[in-house]
C-alpha atoms as a PDB file:
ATOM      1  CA  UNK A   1       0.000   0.000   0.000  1.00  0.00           C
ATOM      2  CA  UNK A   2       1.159   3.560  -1.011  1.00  0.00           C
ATOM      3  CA  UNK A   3       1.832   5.496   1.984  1.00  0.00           C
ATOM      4  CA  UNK A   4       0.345   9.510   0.445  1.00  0.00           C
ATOM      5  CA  UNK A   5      -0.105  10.931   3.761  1.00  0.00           C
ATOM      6  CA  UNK A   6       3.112  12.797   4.983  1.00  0.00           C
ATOM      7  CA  UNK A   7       2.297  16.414   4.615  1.00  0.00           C
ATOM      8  CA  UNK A   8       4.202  18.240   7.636  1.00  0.00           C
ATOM      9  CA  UNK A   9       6.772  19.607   7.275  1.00  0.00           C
ATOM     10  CA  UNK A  10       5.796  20.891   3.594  1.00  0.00           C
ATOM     11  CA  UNK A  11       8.245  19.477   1.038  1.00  0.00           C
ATOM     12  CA  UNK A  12       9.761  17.940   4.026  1.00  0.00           C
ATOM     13  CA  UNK A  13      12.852  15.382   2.936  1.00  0.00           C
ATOM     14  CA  UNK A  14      10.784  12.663   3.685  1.00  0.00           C
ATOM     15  CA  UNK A  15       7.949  13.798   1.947  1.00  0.00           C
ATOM     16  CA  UNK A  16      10.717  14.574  -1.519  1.00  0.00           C
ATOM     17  CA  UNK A  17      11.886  10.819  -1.043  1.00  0.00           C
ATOM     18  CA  UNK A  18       8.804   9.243  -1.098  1.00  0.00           C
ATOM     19  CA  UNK A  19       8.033  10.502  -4.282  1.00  0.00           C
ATOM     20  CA  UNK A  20      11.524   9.862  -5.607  1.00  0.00           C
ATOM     21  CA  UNK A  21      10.685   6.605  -4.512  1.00  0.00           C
ATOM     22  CA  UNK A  22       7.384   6.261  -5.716  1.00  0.00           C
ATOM     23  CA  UNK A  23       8.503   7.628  -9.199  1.00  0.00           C
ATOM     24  CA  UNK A  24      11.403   4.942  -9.316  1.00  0.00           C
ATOM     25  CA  UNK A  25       8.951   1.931  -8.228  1.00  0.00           C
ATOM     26  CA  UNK A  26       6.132   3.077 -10.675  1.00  0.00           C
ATOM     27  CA  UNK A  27       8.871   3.958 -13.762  1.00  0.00           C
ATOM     28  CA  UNK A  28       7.864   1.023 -16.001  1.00  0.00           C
ATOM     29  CA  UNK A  29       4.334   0.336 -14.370  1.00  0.00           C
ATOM     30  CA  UNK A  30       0.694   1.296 -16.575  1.00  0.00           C
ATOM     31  CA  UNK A  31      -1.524   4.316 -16.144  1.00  0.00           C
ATOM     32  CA  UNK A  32      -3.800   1.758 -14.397  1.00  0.00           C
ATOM     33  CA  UNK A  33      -1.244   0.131 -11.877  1.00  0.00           C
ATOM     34  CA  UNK A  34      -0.641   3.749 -11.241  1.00  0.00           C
ATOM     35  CA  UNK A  35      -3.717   4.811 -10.451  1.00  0.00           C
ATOM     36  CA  UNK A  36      -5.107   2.200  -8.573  1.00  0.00           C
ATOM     37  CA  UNK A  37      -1.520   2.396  -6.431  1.00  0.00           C
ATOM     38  CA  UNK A  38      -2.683   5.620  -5.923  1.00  0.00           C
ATOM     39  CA  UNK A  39      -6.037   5.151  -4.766  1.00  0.00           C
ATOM     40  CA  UNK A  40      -5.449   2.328  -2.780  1.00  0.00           C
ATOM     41  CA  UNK A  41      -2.467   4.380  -0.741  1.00  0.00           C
ATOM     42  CA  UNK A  42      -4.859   6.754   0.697  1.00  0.00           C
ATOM     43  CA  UNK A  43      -8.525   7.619   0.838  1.00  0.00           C
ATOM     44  CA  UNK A  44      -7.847  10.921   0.746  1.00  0.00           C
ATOM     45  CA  UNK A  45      -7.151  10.948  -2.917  1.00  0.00           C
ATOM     46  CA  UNK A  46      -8.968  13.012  -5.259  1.00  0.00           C
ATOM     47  CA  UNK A  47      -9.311  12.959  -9.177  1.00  0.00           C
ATOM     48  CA  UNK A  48      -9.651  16.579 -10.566  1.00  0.00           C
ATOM     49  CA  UNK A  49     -11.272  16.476 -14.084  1.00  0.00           C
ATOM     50  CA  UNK A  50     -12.785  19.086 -16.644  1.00  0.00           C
ATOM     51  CA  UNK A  51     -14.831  16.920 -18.726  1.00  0.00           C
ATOM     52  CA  UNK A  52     -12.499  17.928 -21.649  1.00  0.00           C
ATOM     53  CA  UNK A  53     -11.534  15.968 -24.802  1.00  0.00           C
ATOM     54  CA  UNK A  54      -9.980  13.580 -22.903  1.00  0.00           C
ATOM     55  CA  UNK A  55     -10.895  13.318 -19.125  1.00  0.00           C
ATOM     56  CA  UNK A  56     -13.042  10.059 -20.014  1.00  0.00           C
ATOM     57  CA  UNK A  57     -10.110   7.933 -19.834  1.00  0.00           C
ATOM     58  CA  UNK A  58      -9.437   8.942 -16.350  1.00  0.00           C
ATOM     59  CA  UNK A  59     -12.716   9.019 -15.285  1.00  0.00           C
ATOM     60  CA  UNK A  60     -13.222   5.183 -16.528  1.00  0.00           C
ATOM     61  CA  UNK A  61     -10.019   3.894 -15.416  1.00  0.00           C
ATOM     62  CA  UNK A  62     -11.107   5.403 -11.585  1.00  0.00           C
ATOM     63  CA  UNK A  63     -14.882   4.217 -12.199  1.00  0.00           C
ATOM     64  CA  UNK A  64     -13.192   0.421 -12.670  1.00  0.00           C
ATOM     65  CA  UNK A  65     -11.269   0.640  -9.755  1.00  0.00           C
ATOM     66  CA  UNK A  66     -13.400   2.631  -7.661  1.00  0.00           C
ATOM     67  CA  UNK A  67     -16.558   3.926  -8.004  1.00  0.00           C
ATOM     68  CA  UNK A  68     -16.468   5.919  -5.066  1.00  0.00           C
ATOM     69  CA  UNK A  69     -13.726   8.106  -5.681  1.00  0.00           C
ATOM     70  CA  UNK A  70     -13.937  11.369  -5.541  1.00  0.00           C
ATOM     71  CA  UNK A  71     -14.379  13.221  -8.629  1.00  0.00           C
ATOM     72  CA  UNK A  72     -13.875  17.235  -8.257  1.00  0.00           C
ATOM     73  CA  UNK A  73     -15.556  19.070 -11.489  1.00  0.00           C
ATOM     74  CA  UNK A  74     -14.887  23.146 -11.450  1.00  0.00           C
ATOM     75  CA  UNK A  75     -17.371  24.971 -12.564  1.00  0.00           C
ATOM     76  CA  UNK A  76     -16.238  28.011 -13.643  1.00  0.00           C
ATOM     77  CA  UNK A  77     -19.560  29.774 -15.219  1.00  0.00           C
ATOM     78  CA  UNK A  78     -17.966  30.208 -18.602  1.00  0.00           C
ATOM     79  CA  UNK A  79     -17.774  26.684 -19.915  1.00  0.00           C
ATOM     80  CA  UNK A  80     -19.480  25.540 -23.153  1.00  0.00           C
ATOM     81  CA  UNK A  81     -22.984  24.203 -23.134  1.00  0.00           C
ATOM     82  CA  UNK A  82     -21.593  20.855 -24.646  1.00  0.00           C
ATOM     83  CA  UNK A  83     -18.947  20.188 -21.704  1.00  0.00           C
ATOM     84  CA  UNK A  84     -21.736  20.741 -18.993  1.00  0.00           C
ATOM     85  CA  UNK A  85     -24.248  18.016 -21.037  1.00  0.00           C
ATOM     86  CA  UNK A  86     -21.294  16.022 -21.459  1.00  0.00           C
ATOM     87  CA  UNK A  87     -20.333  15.989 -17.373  1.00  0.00           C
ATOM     88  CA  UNK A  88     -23.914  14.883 -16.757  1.00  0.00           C
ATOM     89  CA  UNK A  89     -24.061  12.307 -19.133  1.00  0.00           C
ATOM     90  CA  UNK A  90     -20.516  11.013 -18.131  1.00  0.00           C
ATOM     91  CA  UNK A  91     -21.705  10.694 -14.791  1.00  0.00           C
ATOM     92  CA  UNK A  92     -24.561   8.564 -15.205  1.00  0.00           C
ATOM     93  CA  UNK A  93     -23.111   6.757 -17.991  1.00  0.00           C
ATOM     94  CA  UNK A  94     -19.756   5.574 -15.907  1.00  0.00           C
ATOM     95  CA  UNK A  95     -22.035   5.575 -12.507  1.00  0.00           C
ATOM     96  CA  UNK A  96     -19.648   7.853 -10.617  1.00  0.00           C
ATOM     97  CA  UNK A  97     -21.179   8.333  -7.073  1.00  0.00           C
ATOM     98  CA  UNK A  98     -18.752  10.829  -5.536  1.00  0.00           C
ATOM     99  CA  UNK A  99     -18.923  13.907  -7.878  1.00  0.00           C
ATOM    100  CA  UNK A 100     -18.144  16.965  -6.236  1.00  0.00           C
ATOM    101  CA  UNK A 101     -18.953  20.274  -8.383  1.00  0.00           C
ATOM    102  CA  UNK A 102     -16.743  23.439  -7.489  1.00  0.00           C
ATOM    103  CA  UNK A 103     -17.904  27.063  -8.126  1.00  0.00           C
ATOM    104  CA  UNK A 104     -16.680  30.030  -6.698  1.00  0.00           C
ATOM    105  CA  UNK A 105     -18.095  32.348  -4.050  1.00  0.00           C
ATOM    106  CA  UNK A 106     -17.071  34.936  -4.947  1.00  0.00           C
ATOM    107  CA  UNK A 107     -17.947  35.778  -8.638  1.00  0.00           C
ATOM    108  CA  UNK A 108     -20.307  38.561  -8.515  1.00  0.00           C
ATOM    109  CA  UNK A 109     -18.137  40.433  -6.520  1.00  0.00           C
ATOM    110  CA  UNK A 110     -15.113  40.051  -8.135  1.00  0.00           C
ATOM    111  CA  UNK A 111     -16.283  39.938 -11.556  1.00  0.00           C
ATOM    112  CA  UNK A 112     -19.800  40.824 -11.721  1.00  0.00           C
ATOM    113  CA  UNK A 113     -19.869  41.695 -15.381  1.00  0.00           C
ATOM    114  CA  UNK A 114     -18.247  38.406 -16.338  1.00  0.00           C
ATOM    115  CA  UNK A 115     -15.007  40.920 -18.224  1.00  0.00           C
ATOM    116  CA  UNK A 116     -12.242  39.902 -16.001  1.00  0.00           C
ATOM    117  CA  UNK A 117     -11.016  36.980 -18.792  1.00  0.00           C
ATOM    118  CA  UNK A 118     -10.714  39.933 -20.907  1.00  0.00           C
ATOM    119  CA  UNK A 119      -8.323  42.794 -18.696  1.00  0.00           C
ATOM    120  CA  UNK A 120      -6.915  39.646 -16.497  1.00  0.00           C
ATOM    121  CA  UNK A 121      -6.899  36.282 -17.323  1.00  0.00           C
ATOM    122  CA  UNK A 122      -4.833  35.496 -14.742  1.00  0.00           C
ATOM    123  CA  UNK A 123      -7.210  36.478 -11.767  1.00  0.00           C
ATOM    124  CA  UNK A 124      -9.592  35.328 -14.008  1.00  0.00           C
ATOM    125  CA  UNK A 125      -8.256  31.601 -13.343  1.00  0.00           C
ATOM    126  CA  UNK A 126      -7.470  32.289 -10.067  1.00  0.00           C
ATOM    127  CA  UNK A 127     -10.845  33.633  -9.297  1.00  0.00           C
ATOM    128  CA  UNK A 128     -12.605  30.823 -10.925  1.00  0.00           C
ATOM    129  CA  UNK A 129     -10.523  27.935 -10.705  1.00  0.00           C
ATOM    130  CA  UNK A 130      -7.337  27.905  -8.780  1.00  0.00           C
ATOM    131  CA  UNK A 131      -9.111  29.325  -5.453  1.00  0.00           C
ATOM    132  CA  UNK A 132     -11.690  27.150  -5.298  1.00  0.00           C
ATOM    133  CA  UNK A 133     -10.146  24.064  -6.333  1.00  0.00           C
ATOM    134  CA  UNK A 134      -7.227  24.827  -3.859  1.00  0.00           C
ATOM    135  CA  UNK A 135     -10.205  25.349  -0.815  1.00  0.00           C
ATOM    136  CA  UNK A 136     -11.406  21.678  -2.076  1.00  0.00           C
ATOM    137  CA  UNK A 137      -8.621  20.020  -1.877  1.00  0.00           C
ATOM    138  CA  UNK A 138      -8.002  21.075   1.660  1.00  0.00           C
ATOM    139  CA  UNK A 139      -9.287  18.264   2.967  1.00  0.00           C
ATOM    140  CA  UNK A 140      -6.828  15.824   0.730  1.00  0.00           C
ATOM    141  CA  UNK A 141      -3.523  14.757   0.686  1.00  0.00           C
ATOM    142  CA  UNK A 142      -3.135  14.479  -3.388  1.00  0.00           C
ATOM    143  CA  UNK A 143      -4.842  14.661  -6.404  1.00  0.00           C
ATOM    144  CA  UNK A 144      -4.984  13.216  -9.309  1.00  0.00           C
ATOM    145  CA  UNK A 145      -4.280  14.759 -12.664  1.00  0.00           C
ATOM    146  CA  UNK A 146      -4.841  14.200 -16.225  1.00  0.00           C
ATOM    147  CA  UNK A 147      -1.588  15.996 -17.214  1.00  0.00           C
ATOM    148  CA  UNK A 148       0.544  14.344 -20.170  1.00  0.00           C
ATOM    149  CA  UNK A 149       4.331  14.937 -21.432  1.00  0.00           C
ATOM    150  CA  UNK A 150       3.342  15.762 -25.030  1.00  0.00           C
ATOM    151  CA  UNK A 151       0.524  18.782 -24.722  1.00  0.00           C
ATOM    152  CA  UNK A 152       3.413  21.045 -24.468  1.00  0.00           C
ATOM    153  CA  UNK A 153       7.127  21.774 -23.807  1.00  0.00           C
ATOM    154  CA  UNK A 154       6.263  22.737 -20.145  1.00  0.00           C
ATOM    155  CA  UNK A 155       5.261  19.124 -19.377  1.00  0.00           C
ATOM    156  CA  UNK A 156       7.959  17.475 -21.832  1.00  0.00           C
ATOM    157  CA  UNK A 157       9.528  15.804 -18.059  1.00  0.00           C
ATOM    158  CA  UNK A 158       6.190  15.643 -15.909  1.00  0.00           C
ATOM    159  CA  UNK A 159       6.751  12.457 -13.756  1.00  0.00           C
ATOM    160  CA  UNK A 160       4.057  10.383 -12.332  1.00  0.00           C
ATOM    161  CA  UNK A 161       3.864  11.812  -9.042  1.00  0.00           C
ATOM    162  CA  UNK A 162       5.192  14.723  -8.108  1.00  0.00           C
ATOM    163  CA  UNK A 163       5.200  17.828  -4.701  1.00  0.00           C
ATOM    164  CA  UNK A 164       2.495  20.146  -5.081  1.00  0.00           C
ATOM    165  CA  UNK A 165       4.751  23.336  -4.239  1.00  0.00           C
ATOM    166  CA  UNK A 166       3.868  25.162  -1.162  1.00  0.00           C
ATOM    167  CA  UNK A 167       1.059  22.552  -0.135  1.00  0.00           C
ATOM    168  CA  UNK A 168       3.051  19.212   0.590  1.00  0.00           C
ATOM    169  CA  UNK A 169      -0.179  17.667  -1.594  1.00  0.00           C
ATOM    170  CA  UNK A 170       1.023  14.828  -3.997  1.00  0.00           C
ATOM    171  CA  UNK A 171       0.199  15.206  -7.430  1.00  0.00           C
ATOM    172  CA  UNK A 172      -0.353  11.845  -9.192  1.00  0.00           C
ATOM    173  CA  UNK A 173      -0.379  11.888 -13.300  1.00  0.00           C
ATOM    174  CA  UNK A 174      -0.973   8.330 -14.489  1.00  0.00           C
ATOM    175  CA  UNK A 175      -1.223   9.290 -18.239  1.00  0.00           C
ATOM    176  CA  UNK A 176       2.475  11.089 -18.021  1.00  0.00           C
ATOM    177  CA  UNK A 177       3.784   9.008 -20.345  1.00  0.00           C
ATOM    178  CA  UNK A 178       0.952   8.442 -23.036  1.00  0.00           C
ATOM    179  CA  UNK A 179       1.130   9.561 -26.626  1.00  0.00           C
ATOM    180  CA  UNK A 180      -2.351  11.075 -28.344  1.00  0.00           C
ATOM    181  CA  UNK A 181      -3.168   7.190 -29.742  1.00  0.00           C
ATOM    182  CA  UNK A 182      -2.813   5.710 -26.586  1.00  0.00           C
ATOM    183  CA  UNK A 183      -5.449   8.341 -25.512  1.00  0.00           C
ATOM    184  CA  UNK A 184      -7.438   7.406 -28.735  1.00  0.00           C
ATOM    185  CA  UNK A 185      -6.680   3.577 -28.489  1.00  0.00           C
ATOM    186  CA  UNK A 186      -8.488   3.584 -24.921  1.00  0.00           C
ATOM    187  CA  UNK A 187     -11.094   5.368 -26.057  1.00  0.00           C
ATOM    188  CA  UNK A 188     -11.893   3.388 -29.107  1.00  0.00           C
ATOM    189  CA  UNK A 189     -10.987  -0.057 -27.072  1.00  0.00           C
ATOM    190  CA  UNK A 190     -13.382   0.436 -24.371  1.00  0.00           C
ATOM    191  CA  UNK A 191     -16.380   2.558 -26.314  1.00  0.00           C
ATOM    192  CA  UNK A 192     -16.559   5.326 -24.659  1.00  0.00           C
ATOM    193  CA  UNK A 193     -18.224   8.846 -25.773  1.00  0.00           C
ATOM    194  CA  UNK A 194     -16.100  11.786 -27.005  1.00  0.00           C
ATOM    195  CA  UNK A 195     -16.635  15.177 -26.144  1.00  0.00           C
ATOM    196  CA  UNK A 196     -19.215  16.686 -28.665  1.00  0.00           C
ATOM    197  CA  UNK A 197     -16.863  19.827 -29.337  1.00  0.00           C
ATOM    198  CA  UNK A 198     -13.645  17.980 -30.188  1.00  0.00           C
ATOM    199  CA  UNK A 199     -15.305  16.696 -33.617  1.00  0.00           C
ATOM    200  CA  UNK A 200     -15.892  20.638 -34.301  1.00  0.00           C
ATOM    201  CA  UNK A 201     -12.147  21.030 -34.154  1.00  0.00           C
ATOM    202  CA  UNK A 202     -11.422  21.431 -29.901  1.00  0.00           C
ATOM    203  CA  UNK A 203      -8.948  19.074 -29.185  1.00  0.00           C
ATOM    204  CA  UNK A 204      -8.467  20.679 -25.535  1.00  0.00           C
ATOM    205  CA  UNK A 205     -11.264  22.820 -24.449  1.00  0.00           C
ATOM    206  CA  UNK A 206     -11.108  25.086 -21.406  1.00  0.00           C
ATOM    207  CA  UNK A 207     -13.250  28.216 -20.802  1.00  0.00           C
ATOM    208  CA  UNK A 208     -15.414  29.371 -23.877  1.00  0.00           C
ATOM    209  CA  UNK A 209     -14.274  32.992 -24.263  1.00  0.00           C
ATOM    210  CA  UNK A 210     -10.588  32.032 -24.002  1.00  0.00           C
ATOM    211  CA  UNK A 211     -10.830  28.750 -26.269  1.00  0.00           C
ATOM    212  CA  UNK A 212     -10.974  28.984 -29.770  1.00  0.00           C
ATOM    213  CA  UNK A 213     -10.651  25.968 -32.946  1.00  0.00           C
ATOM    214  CA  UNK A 214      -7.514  24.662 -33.862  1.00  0.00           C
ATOM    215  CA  UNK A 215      -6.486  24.217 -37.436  1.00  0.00           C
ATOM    216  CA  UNK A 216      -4.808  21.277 -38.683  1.00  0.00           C
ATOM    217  CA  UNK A 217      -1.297  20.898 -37.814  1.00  0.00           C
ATOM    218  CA  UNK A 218      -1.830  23.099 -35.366  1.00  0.00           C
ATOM    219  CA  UNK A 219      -0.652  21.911 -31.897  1.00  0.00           C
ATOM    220  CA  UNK A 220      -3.556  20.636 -29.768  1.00  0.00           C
ATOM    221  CA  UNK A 221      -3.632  23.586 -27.240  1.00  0.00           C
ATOM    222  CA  UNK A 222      -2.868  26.473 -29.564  1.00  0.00           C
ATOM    223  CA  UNK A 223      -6.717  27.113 -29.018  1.00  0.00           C
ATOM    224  CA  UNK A 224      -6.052  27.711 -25.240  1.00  0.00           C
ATOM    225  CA  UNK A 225      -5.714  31.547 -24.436  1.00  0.00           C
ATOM    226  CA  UNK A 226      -4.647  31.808 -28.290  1.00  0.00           C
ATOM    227  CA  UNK A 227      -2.769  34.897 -28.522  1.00  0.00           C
ATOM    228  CA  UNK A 228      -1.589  35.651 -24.964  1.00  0.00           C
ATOM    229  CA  UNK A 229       1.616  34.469 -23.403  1.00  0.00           C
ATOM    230  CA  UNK A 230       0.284  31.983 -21.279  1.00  0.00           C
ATOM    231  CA  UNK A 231      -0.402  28.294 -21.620  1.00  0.00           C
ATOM    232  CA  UNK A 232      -2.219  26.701 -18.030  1.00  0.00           C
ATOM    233  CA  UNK A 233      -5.397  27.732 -16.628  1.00  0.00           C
ATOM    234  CA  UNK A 234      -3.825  28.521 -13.054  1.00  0.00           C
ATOM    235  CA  UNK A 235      -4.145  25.235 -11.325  1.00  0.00           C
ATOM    236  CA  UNK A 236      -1.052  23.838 -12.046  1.00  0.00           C
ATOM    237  CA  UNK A 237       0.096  27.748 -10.689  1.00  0.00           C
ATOM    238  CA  UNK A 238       0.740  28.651  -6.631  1.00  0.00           C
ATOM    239  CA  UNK A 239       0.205  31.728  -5.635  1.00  0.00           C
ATOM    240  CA  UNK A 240       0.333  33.242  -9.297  1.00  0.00           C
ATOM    241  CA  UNK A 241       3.261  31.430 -10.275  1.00  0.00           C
ATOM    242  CA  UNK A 242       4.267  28.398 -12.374  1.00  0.00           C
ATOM    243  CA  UNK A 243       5.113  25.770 -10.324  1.00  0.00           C
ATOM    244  CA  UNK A 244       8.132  23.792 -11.838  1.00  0.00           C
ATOM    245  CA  UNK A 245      10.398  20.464 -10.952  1.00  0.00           C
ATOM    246  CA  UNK A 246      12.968  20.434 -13.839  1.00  0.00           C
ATOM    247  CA  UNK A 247      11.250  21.437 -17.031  1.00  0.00           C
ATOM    248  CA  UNK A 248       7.216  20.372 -15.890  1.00  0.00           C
ATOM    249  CA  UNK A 249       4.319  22.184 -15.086  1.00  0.00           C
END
């Protein structure tokens, strides 16, 4: 059994060597083997998902293993129609029984005209994802990520586990090492429904004001904040900055 639960001191050296550890025993190990490692380490273990283009392998592999896990959905106000009909029908569909759904307190103060993605899409993500995903996972001592090596150069190392800086959380990325087929392979093998919006040309889909259609040959996220020198939503962020080990994000 994983032992996830060492969170004081934060990024003690105990806490740095279990994940050293944990990366070297997991190095040639499946997403599954991973995951279910993961979840049966600690029952304080969370799965953070969008509903995006390709959460549904995550969400399956966890609905296999453990119906019960719990699933943490933000909902920021601005996503598309399509991924809020899709997170319904996802949940029913794979029978998930722990889905929590996240939303901010604090929107119509903050941003009560719904502009802030426009002057600040920084706060923006804070506001509407990073806060109120970091208040949920309070009560957890990791999380689990759907984070790959190839969506861009800032993930080119990501491990499969990994110190949340400045929390002592464990982040846990069982699809680190996957290529897109192995995404599609998994999808095709075991059935399961796409997003509606990725056939329109969204192969990662975020907010709708600040995601737009990729063109072919395009890389998969140049839709994501398309224009603007920046590339994560925030919750990959502490306190408004990138948090890196080596070259990841």
């Amino acid at each position: 059994m994983l032992d996830l639960s060492d969170k004081a001191p934060v990024e003690s050296a105990a806490l740095r060597s279990r994940v050293d550890a944990l990366n070297a025993r997991f190095r040639h190990h499946s997403a599954t083997s991973v995951l279910q490692g993961a979840l049966q380490g600690s029952e304080r273990i969370a799965l953070v998902s969008s509903f995006g283009a390709e959460s549904v392998v995550l969400l399956h592999m966890a609905a296999v293993i453990d119906r019960a896990t719990p699933i943490l959905f933000i909902d920021t106000e601005m996503l598309f129609t399509e991924t809020l009909v899709y997170q319904t029908e996802l949940a029913e569909r794979l029978d998930l029984r722990n889905l929590r759904i996240i939303r901010s307190q604090e929107i119509i103060t903050r941003d009560p005209d719904g502009t802030l993605h426009r002057s600040d899409p920084d706060a923006c993500c804070a506001l509407r994802k990073t806060e109120p995903l970091n208040h949920a996972l309070g009560d957890f001592d990791g999380w689990i990520t759907g984070r790959k090596r190839f969506q861009s150069g800032s993930r080119a190392a990501l491990q499969f586990f990994e110190i949340e800086d400045g929390t002592g959380r464990i982040k846990i990325n069982p699809l680190a090492h996957w290529a897109p087929e192995d995404v599609q392979a998994y999808m095709d093998e075991n059935r399961l429904p796409r997003h509606p919006l990725v056939a329109r040309g969204y192969p990662s889909i975020g907010c709708a004001p600040c995601t737009s259609q990729v063109a072919p040959g395009e890389d998969a996220r140049a839709g994501r904040w398309r224009n603007q020198d920046k590339d994560e939503c925030g919750i990959h962020f502490v306190n408004g900055r990138m948090v890196r080990t080596g070259a990841e994000t």
